[in-house]
C-alpha atoms as a PDB file:
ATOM      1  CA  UNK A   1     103.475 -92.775 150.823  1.00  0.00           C
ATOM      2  CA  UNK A   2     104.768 -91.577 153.834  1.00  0.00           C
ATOM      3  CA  UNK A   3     108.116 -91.660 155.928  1.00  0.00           C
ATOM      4  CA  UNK A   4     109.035 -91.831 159.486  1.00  0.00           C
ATOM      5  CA  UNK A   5     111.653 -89.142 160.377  1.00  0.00           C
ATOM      6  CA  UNK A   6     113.457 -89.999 163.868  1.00  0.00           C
ATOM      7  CA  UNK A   7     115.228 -87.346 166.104  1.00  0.00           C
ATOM      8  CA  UNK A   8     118.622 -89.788 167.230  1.00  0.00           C
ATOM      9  CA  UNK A   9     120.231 -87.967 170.744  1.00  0.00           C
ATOM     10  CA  UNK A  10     123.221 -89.368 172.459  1.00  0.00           C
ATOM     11  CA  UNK A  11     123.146 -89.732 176.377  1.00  0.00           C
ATOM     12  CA  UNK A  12     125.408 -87.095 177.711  1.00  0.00           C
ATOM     13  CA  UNK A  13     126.114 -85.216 174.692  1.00  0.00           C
ATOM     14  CA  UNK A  14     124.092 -82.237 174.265  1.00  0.00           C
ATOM     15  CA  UNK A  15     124.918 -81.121 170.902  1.00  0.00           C
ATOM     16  CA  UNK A  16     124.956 -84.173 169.421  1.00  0.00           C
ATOM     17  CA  UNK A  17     121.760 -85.069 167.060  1.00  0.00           C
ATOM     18  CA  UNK A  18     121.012 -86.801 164.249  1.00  0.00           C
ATOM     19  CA  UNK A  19     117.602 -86.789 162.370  1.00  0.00           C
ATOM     20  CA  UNK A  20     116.851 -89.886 159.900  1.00  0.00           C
ATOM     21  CA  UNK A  21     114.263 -90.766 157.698  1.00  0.00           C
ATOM     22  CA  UNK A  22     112.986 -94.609 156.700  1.00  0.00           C
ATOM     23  CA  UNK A  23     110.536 -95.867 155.568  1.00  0.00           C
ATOM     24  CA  UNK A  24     107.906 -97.387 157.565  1.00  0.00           C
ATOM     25  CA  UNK A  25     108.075-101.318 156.292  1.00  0.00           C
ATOM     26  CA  UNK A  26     111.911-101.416 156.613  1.00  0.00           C
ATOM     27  CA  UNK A  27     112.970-102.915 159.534  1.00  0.00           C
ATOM     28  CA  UNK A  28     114.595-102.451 162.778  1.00  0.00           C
ATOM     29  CA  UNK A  29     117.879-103.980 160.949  1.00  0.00           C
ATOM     30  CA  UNK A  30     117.763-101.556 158.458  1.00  0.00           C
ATOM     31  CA  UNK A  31     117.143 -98.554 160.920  1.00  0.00           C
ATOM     32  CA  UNK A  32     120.670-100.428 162.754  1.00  0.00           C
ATOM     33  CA  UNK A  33     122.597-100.260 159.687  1.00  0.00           C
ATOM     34  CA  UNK A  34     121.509 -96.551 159.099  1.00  0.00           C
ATOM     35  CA  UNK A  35     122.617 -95.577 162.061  1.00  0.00           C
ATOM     36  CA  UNK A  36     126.275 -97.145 161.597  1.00  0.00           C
ATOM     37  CA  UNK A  37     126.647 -95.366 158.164  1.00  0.00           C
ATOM     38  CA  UNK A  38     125.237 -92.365 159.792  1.00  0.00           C
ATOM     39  CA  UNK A  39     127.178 -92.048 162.996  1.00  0.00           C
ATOM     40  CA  UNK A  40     130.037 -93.654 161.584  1.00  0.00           C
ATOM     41  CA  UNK A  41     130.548 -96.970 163.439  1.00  0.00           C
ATOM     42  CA  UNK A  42     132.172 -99.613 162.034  1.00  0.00           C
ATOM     43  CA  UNK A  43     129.613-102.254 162.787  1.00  0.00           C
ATOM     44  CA  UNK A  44     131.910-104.736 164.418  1.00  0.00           C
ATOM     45  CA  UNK A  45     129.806-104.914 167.686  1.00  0.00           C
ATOM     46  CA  UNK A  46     126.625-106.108 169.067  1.00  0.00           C
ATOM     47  CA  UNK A  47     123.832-103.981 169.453  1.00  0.00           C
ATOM     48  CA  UNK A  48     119.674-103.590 170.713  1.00  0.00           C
ATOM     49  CA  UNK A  49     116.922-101.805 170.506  1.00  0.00           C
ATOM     50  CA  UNK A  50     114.381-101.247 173.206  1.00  0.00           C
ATOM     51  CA  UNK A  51     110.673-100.268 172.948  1.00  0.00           C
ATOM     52  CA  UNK A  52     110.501 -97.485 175.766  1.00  0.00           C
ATOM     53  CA  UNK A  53     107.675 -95.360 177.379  1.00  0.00           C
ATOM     54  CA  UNK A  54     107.451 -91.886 177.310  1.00  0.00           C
ATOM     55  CA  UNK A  55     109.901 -91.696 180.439  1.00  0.00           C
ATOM     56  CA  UNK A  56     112.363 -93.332 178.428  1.00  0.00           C
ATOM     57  CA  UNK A  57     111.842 -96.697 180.668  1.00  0.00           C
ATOM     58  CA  UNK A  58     112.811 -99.769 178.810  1.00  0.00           C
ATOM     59  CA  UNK A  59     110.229-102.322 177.950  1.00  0.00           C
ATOM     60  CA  UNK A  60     110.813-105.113 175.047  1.00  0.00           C
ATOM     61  CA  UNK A  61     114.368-105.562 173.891  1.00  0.00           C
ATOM     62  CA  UNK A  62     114.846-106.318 169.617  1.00  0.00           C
ATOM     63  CA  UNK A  63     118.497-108.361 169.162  1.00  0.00           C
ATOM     64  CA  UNK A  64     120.698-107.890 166.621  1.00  0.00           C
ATOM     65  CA  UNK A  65     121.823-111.679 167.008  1.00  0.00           C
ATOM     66  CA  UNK A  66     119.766-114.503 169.222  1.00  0.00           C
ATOM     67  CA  UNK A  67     121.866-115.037 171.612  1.00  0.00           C
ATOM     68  CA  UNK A  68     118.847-117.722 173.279  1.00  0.00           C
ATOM     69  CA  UNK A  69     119.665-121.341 174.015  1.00  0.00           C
ATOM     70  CA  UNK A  70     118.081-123.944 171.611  1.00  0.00           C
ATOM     71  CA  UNK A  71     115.454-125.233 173.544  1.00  0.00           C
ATOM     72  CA  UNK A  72     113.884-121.637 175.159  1.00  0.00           C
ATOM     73  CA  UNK A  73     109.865-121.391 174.421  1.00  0.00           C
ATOM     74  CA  UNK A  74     108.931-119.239 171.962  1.00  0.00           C
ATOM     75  CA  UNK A  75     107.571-116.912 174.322  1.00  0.00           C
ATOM     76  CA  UNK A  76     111.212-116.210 175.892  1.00  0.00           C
ATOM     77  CA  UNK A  77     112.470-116.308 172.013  1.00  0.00           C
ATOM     78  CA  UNK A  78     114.034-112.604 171.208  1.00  0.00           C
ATOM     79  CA  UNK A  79     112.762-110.279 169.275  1.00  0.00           C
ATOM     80  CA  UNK A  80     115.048-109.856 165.953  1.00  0.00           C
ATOM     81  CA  UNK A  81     115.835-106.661 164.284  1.00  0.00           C
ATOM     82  CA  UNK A  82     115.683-108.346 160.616  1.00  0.00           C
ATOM     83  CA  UNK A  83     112.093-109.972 161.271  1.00  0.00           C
ATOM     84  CA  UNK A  84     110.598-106.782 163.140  1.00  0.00           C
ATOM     85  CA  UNK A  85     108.984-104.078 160.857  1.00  0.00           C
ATOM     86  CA  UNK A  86     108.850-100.205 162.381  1.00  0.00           C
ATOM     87  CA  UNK A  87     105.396 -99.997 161.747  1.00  0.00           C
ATOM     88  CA  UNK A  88     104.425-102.683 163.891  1.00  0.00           C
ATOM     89  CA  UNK A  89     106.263-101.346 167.000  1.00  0.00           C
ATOM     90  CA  UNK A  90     105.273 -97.196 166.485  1.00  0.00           C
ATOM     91  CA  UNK A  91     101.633 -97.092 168.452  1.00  0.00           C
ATOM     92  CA  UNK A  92     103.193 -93.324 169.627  1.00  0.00           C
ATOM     93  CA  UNK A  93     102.870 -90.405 167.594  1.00  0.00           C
ATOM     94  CA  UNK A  94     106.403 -89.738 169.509  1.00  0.00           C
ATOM     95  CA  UNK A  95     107.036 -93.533 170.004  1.00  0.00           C
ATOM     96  CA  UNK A  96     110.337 -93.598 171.672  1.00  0.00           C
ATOM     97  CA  UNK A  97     112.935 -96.210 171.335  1.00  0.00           C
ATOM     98  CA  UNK A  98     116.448 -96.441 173.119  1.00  0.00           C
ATOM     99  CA  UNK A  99     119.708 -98.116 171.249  1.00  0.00           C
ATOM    100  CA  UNK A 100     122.425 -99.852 172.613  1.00  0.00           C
ATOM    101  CA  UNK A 101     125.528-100.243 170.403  1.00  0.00           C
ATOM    102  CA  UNK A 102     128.704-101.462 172.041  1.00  0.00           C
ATOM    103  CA  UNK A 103     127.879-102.955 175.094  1.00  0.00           C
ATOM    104  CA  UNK A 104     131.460-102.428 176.436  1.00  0.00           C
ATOM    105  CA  UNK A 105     131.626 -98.625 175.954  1.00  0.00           C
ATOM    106  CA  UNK A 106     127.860 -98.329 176.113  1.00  0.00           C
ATOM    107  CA  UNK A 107     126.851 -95.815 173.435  1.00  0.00           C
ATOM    108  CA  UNK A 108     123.008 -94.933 174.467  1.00  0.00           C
ATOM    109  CA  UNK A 109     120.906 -93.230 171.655  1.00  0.00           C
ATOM    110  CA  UNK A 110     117.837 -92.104 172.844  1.00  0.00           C
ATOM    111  CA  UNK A 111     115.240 -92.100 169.114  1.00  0.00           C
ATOM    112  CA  UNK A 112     111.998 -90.931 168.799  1.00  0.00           C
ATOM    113  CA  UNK A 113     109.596 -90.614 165.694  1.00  0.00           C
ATOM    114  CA  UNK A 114     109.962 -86.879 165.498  1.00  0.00           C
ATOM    115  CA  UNK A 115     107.925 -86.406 162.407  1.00  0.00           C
ATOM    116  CA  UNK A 116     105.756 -88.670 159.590  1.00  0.00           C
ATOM    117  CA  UNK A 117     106.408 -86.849 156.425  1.00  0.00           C
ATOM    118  CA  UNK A 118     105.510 -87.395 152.693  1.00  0.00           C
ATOM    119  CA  UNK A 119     107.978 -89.485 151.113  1.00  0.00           C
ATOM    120  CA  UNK A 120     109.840 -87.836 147.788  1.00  0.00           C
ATOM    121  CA  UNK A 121     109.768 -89.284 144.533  1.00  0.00           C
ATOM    122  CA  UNK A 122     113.328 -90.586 143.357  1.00  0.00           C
ATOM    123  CA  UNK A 123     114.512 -90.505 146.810  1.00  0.00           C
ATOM    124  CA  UNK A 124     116.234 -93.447 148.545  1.00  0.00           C
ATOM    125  CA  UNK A 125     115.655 -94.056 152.506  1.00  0.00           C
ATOM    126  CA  UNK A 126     116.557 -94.291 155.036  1.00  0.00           C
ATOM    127  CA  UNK A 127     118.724 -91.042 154.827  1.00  0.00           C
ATOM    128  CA  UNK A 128     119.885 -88.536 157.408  1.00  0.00           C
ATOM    129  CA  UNK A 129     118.109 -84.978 156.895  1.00  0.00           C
ATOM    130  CA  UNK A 130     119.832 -83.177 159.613  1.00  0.00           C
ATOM    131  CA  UNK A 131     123.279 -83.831 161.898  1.00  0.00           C
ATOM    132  CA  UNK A 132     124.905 -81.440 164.376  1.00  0.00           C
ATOM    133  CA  UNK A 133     128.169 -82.459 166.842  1.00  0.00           C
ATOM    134  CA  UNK A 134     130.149 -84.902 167.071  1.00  0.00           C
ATOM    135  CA  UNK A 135     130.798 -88.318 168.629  1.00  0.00           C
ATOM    136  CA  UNK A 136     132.936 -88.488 171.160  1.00  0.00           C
ATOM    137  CA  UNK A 137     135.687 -91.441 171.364  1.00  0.00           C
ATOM    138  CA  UNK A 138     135.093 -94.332 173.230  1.00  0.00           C
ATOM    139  CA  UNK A 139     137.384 -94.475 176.051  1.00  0.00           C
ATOM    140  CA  UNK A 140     136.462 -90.455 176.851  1.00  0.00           C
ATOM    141  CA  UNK A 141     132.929 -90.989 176.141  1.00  0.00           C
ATOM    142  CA  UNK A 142     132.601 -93.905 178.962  1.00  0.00           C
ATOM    143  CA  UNK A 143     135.180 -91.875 181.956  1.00  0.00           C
ATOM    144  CA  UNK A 144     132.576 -88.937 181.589  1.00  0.00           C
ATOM    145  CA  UNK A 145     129.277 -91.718 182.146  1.00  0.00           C
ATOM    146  CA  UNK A 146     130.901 -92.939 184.811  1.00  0.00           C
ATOM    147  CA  UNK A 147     131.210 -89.805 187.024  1.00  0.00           C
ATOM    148  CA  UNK A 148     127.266 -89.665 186.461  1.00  0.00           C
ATOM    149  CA  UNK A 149     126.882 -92.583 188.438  1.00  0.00           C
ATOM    150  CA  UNK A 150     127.601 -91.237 191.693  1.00  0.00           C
ATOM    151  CA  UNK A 151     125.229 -88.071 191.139  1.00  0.00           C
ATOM    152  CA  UNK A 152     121.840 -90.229 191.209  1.00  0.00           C
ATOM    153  CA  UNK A 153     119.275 -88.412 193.128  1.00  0.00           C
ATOM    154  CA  UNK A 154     117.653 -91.600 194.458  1.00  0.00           C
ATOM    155  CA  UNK A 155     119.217 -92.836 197.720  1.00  0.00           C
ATOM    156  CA  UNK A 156     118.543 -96.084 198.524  1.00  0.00           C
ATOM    157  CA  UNK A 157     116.848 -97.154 202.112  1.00  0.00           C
ATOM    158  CA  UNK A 158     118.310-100.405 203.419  1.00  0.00           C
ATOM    159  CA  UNK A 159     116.166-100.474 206.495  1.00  0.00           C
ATOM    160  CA  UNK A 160     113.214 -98.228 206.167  1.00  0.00           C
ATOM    161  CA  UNK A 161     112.882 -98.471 210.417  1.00  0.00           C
ATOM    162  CA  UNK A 162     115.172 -95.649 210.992  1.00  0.00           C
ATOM    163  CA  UNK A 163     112.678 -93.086 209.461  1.00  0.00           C
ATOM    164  CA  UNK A 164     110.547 -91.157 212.020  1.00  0.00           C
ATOM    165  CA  UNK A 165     106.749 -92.276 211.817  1.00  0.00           C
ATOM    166  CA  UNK A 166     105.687 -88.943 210.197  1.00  0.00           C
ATOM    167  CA  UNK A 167     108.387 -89.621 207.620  1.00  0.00           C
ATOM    168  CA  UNK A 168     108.134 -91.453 204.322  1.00  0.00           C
ATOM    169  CA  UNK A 169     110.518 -92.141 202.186  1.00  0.00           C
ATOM    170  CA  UNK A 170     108.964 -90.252 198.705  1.00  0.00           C
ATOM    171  CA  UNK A 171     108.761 -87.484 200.499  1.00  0.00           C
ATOM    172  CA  UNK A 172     112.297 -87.306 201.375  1.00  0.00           C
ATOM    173  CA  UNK A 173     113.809 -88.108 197.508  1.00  0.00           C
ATOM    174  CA  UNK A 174     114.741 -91.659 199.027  1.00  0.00           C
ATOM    175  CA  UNK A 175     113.729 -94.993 197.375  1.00  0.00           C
ATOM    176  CA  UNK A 176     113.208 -98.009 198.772  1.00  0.00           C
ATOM    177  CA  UNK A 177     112.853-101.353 196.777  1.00  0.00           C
ATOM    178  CA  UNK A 178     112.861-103.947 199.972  1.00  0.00           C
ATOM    179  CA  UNK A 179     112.867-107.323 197.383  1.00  0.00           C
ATOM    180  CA  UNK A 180     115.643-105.690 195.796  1.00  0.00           C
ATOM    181  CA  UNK A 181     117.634-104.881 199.048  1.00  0.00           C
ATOM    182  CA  UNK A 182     117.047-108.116 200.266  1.00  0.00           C
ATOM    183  CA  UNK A 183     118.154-109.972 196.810  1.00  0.00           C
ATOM    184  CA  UNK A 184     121.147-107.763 196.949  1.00  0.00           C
ATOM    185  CA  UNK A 185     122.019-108.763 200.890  1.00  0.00           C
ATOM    186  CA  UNK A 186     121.352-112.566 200.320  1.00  0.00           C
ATOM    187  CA  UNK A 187     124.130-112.240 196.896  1.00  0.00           C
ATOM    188  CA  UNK A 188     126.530-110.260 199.064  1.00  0.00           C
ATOM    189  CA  UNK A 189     126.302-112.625 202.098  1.00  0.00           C
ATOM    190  CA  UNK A 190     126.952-115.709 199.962  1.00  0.00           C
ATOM    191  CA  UNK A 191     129.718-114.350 198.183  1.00  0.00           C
ATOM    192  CA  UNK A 192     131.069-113.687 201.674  1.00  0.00           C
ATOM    193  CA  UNK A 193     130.563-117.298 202.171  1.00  0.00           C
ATOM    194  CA  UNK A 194     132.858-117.977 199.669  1.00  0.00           C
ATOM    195  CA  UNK A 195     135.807-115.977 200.074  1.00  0.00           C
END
């Protein structure tokens, strides 16, 4: 029998890692709850998983809690750590996953299956086979994300007209996402409406 060992990194904290081994039937519940014992969070707040690519872009979200309305299809239904097995979502040999715990102070672990290793007789998973740093408190841990913010190197193009015709906007480090601009205008505009 085998076990999955995952490599657990913390957004903006470069010495901070934590390596954990599981089993591959337990679920993504029981991968949550090792990572509370392991990081040392009391477990009081809500929390997801994602399914990401190998740029770390998020794709399907797994719930600690369905937070749905009765009545949503079951194709809208969310995906629930207790009913989702590992081994259903790793189709990676590195299959990355991000985690979300705290929504207000955002703590961002970035996972991914690091290593599938015999399992050891009279062992019991998950466990955590390597930490270095620490984790920094919450209200420090959120002031330093939110200096990041302002240090994106996308700039956003609200009118892509400006831009001389042998200019394009990749080619400069700009993004444009028109739909999105738009979207954003029409929701500013109508708040203005409002006030």
């Amino acid at each position: 029998m085998h076990v999955y060992r995952f490599r657990l990194l913390l957004e903006d904290v470069d010495n901070f890692c934590r390596d954990i081994e599981i089993m591959p039937n337990s679920t993504f519940e029981d991968l949550h709850k090792a990572i509370l014992q392991i990081v040392g969070f009391d477990g009081k707040e809500l929390a997801s998983f994602y399914i990401s690519n190998s740029k770390w872009n998020r794709k399907k979200e797994i719930t600690l809690v369905d937070m749905s309305e009765e009545g949503d299809d079951n194709e809208n239904a969310p995906l629930l750590m207790g009913k989702c097995k590992l081994s259903d979502f790793i189709d990676d040999p590195h299959q990355r996953f991000i985690y979300v715990y705290d929504f207000m102070n955002m703590y961002e672990f970035y996972i991914e299956l690091y290593k599938i290793v015999p399992s050891e007789k009279g062992i019991k998973y998950p466990r955590c086979v390597k930490q270095s740093g620490i984790l920094p408190k919450a209200g420090s841990f959120i002031s330093s994300q939110s200096s990041s913010i302002f240090e994106a190197e996308e700039i956003f193009v609200e009118d892509e007209a400006y831009l001389k015709e042998d200019d394009d906007a990749d080619s400069l480090g700009l993004f444009s996402d028109r739909d999105e601009i738009v979207g954003f205008a029409e929701e500013s505009s109508d708040s203005l409406k409002d006030d």
